[in-house]
Protein backbone atom coordinates (compact mmCIF):
# COMPACT_ATOMS: atom_id res chain seq x y z
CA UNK A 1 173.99 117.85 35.58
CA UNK A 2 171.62 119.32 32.98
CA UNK A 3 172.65 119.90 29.35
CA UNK A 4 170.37 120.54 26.79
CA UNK A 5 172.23 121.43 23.76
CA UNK A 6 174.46 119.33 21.77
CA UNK A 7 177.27 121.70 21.24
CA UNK A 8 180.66 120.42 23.07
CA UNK A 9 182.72 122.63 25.76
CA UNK A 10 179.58 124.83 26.41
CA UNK A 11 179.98 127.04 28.90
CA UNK A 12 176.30 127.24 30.80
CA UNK A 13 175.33 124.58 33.01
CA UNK A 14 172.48 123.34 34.81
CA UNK A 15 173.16 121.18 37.70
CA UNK A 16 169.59 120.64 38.98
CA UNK A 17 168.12 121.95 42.19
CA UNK A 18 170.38 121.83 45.65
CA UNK A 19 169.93 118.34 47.03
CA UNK A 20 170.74 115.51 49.29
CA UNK A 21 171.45 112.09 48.40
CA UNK A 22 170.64 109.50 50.75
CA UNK A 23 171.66 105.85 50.85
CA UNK A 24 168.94 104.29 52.84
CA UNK A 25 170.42 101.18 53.24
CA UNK A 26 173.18 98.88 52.50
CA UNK A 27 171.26 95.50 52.11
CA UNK A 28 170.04 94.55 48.63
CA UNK A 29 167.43 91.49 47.70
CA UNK A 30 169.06 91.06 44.49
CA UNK A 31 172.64 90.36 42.78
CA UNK A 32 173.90 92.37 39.84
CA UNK A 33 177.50 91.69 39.35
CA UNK A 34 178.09 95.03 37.87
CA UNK A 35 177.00 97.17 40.91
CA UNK A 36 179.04 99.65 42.14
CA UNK A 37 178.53 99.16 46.05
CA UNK A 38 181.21 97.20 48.51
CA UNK A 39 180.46 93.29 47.90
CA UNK A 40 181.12 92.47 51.68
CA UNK A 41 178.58 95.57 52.36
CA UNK A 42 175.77 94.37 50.27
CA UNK A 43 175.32 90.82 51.53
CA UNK A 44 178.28 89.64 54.31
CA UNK A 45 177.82 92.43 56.66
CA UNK A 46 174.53 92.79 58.90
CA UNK A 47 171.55 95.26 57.05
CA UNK A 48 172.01 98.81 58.35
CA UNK A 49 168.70 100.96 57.73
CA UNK A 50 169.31 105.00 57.83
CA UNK A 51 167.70 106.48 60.84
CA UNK A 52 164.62 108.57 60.27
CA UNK A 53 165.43 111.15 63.02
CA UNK A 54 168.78 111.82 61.48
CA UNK A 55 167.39 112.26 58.44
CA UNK A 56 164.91 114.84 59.33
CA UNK A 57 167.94 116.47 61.35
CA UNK A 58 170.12 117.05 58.08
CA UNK A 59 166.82 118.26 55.89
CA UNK A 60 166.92 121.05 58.10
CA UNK A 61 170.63 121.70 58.15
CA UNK A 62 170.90 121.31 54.84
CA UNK A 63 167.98 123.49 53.92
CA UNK A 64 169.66 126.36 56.25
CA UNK A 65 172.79 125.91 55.21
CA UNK A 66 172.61 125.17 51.39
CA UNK A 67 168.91 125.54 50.15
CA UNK A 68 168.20 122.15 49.59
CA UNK A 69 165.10 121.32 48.41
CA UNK A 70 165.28 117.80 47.54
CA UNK A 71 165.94 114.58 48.37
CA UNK A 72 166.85 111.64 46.08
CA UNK A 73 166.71 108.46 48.04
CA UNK A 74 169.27 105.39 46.92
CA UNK A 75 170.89 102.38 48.04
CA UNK A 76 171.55 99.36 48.51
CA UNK A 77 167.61 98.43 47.43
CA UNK A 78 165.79 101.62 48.72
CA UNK A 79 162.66 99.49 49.33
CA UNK A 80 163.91 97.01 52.09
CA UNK A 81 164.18 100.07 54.51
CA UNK A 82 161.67 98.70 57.49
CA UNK A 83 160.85 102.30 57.89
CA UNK A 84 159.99 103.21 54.30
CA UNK A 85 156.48 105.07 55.10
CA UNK A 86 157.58 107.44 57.53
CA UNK A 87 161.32 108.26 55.61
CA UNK A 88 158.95 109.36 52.64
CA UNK A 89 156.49 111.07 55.68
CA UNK A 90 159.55 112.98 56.92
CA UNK A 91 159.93 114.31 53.47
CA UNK A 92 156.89 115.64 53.37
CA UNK A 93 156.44 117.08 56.76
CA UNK A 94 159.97 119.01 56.18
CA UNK A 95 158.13 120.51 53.34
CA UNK A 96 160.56 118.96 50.73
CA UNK A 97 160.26 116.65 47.73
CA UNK A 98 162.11 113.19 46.95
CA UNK A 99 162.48 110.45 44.71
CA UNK A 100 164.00 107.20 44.73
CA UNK A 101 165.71 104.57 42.87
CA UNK A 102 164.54 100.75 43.38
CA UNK A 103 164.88 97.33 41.71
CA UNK A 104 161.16 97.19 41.71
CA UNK A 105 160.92 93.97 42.95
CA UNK A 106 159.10 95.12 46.55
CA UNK A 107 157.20 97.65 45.11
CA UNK A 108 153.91 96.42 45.42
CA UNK A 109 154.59 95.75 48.91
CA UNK A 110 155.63 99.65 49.41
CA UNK A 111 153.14 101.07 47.48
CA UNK A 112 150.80 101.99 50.20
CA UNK A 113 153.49 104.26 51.42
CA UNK A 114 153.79 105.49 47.89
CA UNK A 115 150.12 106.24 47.49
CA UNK A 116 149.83 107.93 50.98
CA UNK A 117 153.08 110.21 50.17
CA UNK A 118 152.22 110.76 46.70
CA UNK A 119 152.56 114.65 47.10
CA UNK A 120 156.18 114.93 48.52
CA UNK A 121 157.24 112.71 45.64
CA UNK A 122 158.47 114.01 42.01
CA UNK A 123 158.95 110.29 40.17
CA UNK A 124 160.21 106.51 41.13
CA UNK A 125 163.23 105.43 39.13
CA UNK A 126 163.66 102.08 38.50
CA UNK A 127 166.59 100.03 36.90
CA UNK A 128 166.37 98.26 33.91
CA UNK A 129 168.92 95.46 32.40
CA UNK A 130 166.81 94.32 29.22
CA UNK A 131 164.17 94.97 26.98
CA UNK A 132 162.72 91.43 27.35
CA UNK A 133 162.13 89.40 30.33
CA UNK A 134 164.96 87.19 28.89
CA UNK A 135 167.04 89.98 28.75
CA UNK A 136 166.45 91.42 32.15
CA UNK A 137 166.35 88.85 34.02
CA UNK A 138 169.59 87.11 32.83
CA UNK A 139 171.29 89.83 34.95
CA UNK A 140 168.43 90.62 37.78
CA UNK A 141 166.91 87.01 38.76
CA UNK A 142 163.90 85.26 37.17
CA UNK A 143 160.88 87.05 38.19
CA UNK A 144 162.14 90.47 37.98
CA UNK A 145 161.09 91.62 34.58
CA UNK A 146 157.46 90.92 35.69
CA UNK A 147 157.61 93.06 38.83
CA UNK A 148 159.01 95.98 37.13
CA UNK A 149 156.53 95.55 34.32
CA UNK A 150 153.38 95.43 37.36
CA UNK A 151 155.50 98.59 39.08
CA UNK A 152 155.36 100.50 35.94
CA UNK A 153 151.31 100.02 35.24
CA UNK A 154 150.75 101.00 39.29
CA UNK A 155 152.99 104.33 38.43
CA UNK A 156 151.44 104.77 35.07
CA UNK A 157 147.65 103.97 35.99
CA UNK A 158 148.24 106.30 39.19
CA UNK A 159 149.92 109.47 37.29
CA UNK A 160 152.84 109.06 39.09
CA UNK A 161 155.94 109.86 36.63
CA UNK A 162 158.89 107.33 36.49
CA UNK A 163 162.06 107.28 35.05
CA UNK A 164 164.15 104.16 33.67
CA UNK A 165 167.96 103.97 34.42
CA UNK A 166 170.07 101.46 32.24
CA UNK A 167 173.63 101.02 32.18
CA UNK A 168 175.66 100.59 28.89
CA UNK A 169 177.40 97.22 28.94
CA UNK A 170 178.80 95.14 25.97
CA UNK A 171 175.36 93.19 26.33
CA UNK A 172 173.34 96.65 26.45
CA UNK A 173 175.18 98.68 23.75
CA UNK A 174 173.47 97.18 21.18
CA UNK A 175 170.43 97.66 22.43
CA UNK A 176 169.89 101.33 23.09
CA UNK A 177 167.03 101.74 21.20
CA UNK A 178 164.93 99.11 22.51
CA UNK A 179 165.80 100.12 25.81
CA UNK A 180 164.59 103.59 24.83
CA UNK A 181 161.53 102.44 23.15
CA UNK A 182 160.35 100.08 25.54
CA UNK A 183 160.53 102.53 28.59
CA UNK A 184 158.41 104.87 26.23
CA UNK A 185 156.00 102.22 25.83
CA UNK A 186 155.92 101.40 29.23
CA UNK A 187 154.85 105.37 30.11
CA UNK A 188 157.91 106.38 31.57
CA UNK A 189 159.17 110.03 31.41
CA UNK A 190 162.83 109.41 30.51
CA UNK A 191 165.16 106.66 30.30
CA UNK A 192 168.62 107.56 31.55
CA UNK A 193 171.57 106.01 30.19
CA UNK A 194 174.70 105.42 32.15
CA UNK A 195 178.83 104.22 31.12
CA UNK A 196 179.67 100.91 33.33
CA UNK A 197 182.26 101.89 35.73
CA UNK A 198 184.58 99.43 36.50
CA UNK A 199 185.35 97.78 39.74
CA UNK A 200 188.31 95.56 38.80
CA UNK A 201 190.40 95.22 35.99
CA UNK A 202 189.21 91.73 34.96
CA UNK A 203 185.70 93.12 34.98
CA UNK A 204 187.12 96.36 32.84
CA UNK A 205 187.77 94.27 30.10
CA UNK A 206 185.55 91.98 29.67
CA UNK A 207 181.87 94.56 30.32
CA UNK A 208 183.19 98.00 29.37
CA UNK A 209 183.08 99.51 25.76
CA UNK A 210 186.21 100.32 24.30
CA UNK A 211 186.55 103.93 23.45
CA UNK A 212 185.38 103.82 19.61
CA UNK A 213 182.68 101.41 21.08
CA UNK A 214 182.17 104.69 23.82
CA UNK A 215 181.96 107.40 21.44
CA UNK A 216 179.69 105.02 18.88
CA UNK A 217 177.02 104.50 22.26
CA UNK A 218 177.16 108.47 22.80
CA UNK A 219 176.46 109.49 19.50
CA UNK A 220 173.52 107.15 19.70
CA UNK A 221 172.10 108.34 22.95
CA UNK A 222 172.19 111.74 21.13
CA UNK A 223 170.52 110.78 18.33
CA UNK A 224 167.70 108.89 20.55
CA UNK A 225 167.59 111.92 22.12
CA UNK A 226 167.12 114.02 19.45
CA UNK A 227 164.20 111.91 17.71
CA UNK A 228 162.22 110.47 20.85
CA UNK A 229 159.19 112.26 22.93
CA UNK A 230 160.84 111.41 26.02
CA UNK A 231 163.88 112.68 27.41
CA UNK A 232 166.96 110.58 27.03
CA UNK A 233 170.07 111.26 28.77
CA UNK A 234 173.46 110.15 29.65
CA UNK A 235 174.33 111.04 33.33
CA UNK A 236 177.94 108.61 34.16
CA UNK A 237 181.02 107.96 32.35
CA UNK A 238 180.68 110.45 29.47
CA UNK A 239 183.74 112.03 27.39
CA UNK A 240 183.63 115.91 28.69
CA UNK A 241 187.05 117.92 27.87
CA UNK A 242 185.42 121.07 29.85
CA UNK A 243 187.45 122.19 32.61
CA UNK A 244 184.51 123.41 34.08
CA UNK A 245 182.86 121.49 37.73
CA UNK A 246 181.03 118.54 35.19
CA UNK A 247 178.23 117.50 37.96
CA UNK A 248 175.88 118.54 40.41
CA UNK A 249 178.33 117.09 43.50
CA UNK A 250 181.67 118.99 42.14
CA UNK A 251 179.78 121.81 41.21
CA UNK A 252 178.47 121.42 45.05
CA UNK A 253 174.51 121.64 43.90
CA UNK A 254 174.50 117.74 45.36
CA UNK A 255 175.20 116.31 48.75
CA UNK A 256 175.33 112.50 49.22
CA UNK A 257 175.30 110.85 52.78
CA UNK A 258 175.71 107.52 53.06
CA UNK A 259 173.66 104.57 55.29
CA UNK A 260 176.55 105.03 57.96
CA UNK A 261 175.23 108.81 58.25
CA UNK A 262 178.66 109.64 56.52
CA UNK A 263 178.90 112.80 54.46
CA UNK A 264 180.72 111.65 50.68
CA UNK A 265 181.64 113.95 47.92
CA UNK A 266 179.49 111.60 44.98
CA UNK A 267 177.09 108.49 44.90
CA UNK A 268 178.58 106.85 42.27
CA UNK A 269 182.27 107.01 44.35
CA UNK A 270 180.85 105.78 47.32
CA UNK A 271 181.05 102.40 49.31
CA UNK A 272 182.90 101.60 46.15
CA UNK A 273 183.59 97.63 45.10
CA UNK A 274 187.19 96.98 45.15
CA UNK A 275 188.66 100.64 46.11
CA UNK A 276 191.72 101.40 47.96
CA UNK A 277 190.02 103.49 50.39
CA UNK A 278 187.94 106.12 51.39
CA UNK A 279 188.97 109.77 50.73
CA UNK A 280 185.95 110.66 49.53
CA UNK A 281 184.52 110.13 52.98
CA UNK A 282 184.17 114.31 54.73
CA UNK A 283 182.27 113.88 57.80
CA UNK A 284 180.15 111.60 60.14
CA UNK A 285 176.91 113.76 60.01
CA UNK A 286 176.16 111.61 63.27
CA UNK A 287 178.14 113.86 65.62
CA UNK A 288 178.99 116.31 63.09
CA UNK A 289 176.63 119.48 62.07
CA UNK A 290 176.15 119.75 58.13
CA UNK A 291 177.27 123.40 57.99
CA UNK A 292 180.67 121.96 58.99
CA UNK A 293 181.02 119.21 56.97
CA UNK A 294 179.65 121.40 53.80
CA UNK A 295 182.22 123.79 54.33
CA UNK A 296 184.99 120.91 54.01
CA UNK A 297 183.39 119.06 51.23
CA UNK A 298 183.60 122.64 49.20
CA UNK A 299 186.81 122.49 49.73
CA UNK A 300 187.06 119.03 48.24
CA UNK A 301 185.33 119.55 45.30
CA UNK A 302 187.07 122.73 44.76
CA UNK A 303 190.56 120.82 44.70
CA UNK A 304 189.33 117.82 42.74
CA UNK A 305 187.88 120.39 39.90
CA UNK A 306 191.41 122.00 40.01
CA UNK A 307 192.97 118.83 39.10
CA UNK A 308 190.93 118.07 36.52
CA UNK A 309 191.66 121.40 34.49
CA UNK A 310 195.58 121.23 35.41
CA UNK A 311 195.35 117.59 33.76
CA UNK A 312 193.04 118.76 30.77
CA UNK A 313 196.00 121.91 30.39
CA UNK A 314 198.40 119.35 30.51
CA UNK A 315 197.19 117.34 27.19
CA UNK A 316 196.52 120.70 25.48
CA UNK A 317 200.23 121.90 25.88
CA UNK A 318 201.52 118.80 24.88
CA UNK A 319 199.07 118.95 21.89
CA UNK A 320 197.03 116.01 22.95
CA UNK A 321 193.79 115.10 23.27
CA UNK A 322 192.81 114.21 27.20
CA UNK A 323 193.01 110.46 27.00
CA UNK A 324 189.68 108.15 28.06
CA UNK A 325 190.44 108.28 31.88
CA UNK A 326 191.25 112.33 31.96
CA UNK A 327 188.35 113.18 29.49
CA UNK A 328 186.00 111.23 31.52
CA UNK A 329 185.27 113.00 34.67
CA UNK A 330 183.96 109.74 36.58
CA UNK A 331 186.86 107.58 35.46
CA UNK A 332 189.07 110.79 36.58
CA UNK A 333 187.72 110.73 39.67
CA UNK A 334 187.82 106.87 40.24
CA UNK A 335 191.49 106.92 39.43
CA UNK A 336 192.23 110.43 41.83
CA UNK A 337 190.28 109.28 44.70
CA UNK A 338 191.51 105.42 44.96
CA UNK A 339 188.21 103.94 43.87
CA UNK A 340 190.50 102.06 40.90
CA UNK A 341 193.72 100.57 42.54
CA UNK A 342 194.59 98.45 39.37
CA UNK A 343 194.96 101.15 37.32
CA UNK A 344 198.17 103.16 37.57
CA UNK A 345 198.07 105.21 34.06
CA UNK A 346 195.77 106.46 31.29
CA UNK A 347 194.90 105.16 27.65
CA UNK A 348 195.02 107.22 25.07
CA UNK A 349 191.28 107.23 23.90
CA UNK A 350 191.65 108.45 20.56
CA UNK A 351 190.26 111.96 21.83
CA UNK A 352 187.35 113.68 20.51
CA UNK A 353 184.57 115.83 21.28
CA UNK A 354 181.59 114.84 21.28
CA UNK A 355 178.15 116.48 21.00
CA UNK A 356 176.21 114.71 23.53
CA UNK A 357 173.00 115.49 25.57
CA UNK A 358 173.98 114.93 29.31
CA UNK A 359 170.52 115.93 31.33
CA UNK A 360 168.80 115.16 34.51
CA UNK A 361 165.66 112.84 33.73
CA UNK A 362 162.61 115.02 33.02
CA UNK A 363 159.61 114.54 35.06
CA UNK A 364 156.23 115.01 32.62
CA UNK A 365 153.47 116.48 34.84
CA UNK A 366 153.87 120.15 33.86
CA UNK A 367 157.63 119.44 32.44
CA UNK A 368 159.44 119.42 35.83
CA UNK A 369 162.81 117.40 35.92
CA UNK A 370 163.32 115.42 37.95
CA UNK A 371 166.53 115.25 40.53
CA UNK A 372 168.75 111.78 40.12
């Protein structure tokens, strides 16, 4: 979602153009103990690669049916799909844009594809643990610093804009503004910050901020953002006390489909380490139109937004603030749709209301943002 002013509980939001997300795969090359994606899925279970016919099937439906205009392309390690050239192809010939999120460690080997579908694609975002090589690749694998650092200079040297997507960790807190600075000396458009979310209770506690630790990391991402060139954002795990739908996939501007060809109500919910289970899962867009499986998903979101405000109402008439996992809409949603089984209650967070700038990364060739 796209917020560009720094005043809490505003009322007018942008949630970025109509678009599908696609996870092209389920494999990954590397190991990040934080991800969010099903440990078993990742590296036990055999490398499923979304089919490029089904894609260009549900560009179409989902251009009739919702308007969709673009297509953000995630993972597993987008990359390692065997078919890479023509899923970025069948972008183009649909008449649609895309982007994608990668590692960076294959991109030299994709870049051909890149070059040859440079016009159906808005930006490359790539994921960034540190602002050193020491840094990044304590958490990504020796080697991997350098690669993103050579897939940075092919972007920048090429004019093709980039974003950088950190996560805020107890390692990574401190080091916002390096982060920030070194993806603006590296050429990218934006850097785009995102809250851990947990995927055990062990792991809870030991990586995630506490909530004065939260609110101190927001306030600086709204202060980077405020004084840097390029954009800086926080897109996952903010504190939002708005009733209102607080991202593109409640607010049903965002549909994500999974490597299975599953229809899902949010990226960041599914194939999730650790859950309980899968209602977030609407449809297998295999057998099943889009039109369909949109209508039900609307219905979803509609019920899940619903809950949200009768839990918000809730802390107001008892004349509390919304504790951490109420006022945060992804750690609301974790809880409500079984993504967070060790977690039976809330925490009181302290509550506050914070003026934060929560936008979509910006894309700089003529100021277009660019979809996550």
């Amino acid at each position: 979602m796209n917020l560009t002013t720094a005043e809490p509980n505003r009322s007018a939001r942008d949630y970025g153009p109509p678009r599908l997300i696609v996870e092209l795969t389920n494999a990954c090359n590397l190991h990040c103990d934080y991800c969010l994606r099903d440990e078993d899925a990742l590296y036990h279970a055999p490398a499923s690669f979304f089919p490029v016919e089904l894609l260009a099937r549900l560009m179409r439906e989902a251009r009739a049916e919702a308007r969709v205009s673009y297509v953000m392309f995630t993972g597993g390690e987008t990359t390692l799909h065997p078919r890479f050239g023509e899923v970025l192809r069948a972008v183009g010939a649909e008449g649609l844009k895309c982007g994608f999120v990668t590692n960076g460690w294959h991109f030299e080997r994709v870049w051909p594809a890149v070059r040859e579908n440079r016009e159906a694609l808005t930006h490359v975002a790539f994921s960034l643990d540190g602002a050193t090589r020491e840094a990044h690749d304590r958490r990504r694998g020796e080697g991997s610093f350098v690669r993103l650092v050579r897939a940075f200079s092919r972007c920048r040297a090429a004019g093709l804009p980039f974003i950088v997507k950190a996560v805020i960790r107890r390692d990574t807190a401190p080091q916002l503004e390096q982060l920030a600075l070194f993806a603006a000396r590296m050429g990218a458009n934006s850097v785009s910050f995102a809250h851990l979310l947990p995927t055990s209770g062990a792991f809870e506690d030991d990586q995630c901020l506490s909530p004065s630790e939260r609110t101190a990391a927001e306030q600086e991402v709204a202060t980077l953002a405020r004084i840097l060139k390029i954009g800086v954002t926080l897109n996952v795990g903010y504190y939002d006390t708005d009733p209102a739908a607080p991202c593109s996939a409640l607010a049903g501007a965002s549909w994500n489909v999974d490597y299975r060809g599953r229809l899902t109500l949010c990226c960041n919910l599914s194939g999730y380490r650790g859950a309980a289970g899968e209602p977030d899962v609407i449809a297998d867009l295999n057998v099943e139109p889009f039109a369909d499986a949109c209508a039900r998903l609307r219905g979803v979101a509609a019920a899940q937004v619903a809950r949200r405000a009768e839990a918000l109402a809730a802390f107001a008439e008892a004349g509390r603030a919304p504790d951490l996992h109420a006022g945060s809409p992804c750690l609301f949603c974790l809880r409500g749709f079984a993504k967070a089984p060790w977690r039976a209650g809330g925490e009181a967070a302290g509550g506050r209301s914070l003026p934060v700038l929560r936008a979509e990364a910006v894309a700089a060739n003529a100021g277009r943002r660019a979809p996550e």
